[in-house]
C-alpha atoms as a PDB file:
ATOM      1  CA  UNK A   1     103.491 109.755 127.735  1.00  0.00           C
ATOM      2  CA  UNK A   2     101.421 112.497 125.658  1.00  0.00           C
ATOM      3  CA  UNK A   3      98.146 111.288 124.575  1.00  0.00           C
ATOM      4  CA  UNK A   4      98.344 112.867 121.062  1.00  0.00           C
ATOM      5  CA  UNK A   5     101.817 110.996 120.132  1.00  0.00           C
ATOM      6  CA  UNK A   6     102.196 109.948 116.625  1.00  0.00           C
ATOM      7  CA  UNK A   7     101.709 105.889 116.899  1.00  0.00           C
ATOM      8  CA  UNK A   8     101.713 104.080 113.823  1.00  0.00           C
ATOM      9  CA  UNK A   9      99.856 101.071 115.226  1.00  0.00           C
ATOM     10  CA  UNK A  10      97.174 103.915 115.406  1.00  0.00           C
ATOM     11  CA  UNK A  11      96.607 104.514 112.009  1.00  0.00           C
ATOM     12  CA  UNK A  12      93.319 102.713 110.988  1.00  0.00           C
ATOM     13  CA  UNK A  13      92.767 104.654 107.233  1.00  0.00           C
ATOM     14  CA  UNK A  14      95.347 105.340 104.932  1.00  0.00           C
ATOM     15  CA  UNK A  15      94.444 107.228 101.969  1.00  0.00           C
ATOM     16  CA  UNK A  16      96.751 107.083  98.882  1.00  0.00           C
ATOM     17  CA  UNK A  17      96.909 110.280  96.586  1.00  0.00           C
ATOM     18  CA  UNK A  18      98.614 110.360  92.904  1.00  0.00           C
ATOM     19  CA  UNK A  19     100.311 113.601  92.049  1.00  0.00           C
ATOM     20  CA  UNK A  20     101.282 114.296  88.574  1.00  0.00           C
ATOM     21  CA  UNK A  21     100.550 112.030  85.617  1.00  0.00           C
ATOM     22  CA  UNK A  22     100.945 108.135  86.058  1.00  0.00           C
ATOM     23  CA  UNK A  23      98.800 106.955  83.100  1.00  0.00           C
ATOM     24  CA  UNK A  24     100.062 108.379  79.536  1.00  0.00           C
ATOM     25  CA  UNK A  25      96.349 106.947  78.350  1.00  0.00           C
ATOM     26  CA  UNK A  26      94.668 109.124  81.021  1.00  0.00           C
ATOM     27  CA  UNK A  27      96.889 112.471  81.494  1.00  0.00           C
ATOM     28  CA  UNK A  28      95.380 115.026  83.668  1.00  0.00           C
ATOM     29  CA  UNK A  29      95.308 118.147  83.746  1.00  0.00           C
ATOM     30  CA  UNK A  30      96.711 121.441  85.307  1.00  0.00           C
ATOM     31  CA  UNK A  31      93.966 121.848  87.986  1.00  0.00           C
ATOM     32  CA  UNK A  32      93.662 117.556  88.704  1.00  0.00           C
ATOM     33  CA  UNK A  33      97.089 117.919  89.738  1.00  0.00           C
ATOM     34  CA  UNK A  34      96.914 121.200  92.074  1.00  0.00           C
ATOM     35  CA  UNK A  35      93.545 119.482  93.447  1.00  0.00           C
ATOM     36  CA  UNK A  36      95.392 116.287  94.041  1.00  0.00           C
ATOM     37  CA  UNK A  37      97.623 118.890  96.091  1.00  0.00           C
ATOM     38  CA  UNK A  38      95.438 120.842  97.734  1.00  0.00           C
ATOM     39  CA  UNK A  39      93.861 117.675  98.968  1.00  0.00           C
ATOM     40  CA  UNK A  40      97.447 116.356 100.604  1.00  0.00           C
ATOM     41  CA  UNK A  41      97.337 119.561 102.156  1.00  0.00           C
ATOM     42  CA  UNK A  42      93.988 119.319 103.332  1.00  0.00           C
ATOM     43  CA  UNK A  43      95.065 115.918 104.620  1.00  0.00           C
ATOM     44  CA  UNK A  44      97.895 116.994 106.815  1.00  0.00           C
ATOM     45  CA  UNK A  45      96.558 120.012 108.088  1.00  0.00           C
ATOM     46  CA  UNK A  46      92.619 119.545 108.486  1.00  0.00           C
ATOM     47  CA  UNK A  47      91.187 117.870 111.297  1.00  0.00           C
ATOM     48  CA  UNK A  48      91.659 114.655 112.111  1.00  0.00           C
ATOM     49  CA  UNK A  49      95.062 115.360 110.964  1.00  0.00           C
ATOM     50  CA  UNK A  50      96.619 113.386 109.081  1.00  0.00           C
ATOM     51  CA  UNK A  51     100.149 111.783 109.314  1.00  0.00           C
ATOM     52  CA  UNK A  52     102.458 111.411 106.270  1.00  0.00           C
ATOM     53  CA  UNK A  53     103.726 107.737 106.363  1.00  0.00           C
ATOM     54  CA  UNK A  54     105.505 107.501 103.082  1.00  0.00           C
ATOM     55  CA  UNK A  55     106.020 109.207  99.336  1.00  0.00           C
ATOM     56  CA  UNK A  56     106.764 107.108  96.360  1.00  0.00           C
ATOM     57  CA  UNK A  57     108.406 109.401  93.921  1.00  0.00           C
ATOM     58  CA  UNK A  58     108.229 107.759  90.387  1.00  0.00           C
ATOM     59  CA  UNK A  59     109.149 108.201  86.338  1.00  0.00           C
ATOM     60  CA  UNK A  60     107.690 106.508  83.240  1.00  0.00           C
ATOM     61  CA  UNK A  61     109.152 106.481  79.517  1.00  0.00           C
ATOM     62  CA  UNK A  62     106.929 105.998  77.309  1.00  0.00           C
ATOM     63  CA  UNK A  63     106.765 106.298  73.378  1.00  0.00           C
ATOM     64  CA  UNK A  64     103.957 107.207  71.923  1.00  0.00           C
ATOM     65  CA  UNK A  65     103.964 107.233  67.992  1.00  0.00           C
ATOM     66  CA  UNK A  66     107.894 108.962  67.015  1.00  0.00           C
ATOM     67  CA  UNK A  67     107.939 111.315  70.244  1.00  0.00           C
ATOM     68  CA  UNK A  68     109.192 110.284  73.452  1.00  0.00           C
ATOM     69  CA  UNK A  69     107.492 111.010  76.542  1.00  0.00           C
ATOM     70  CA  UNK A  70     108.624 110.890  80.658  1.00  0.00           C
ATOM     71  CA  UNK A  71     105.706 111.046  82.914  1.00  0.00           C
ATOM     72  CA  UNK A  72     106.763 111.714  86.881  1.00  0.00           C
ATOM     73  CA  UNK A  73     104.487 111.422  89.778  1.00  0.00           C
ATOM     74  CA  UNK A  74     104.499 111.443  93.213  1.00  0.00           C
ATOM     75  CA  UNK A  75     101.944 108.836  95.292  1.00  0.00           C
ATOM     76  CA  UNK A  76     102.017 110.321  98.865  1.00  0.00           C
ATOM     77  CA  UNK A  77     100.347 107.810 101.663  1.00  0.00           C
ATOM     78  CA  UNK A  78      98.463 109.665 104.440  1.00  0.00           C
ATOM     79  CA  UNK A  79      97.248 107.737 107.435  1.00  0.00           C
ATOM     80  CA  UNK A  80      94.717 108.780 110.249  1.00  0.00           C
ATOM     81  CA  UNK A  81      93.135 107.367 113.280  1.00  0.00           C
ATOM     82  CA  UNK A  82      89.916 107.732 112.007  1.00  0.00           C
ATOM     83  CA  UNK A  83      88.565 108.158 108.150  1.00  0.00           C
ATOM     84  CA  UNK A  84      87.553 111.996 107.964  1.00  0.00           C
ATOM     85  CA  UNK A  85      83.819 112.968 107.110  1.00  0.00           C
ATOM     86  CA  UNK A  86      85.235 114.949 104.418  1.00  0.00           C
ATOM     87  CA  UNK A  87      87.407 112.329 102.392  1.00  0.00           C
ATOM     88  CA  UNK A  88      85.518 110.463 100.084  1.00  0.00           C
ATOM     89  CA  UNK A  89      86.786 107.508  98.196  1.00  0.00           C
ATOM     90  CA  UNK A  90      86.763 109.333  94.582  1.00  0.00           C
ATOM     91  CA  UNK A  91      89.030 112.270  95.302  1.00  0.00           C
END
């Protein structure tokens, strides 16, 4: 059996990321939502590597005042062996 074999019972971090807008009280921005991208990316191909264990793709309608809203968002779940040096909490 390879030693580098994708074992869930090895993941020991999972980080969750929100992509998009979720909160119609706190929307973000153009560049929040491309760094909440970049930093997926970052996850699954920086080292340690990180393994995509699930996406939760999501809506929200909302009104606010007369006008209508939908929010949609994407929460991905990345899990490593080991918490990377470079992931902080805040991101």
């Amino acid at each position: 059996m390879a030693a580098n074999q994708f074992q869930i019972s090895n993941m020991r971090f999972i980080k969750r990321i929100v992509v998009g807008n979720d909160n119609p009280q706190n929307m973000r921005t153009e560049a929040e939502v491309q760094e909440s991208m970049d930093t997926v990316n970052k996850c699954l191909a920086g080292t340690p590597r990180g393994y995509l264990l699930n996406i939760e793709k999501s809506f929200g309608l909302y009104n606010i005042g007369e006008h209508q809203i939908v929010l949609q968002y994407a929460v991905y779940h990345v899990g490593f062996d080991r918490k990377p040096m470079w992931l902080d909490d805040h991101g």
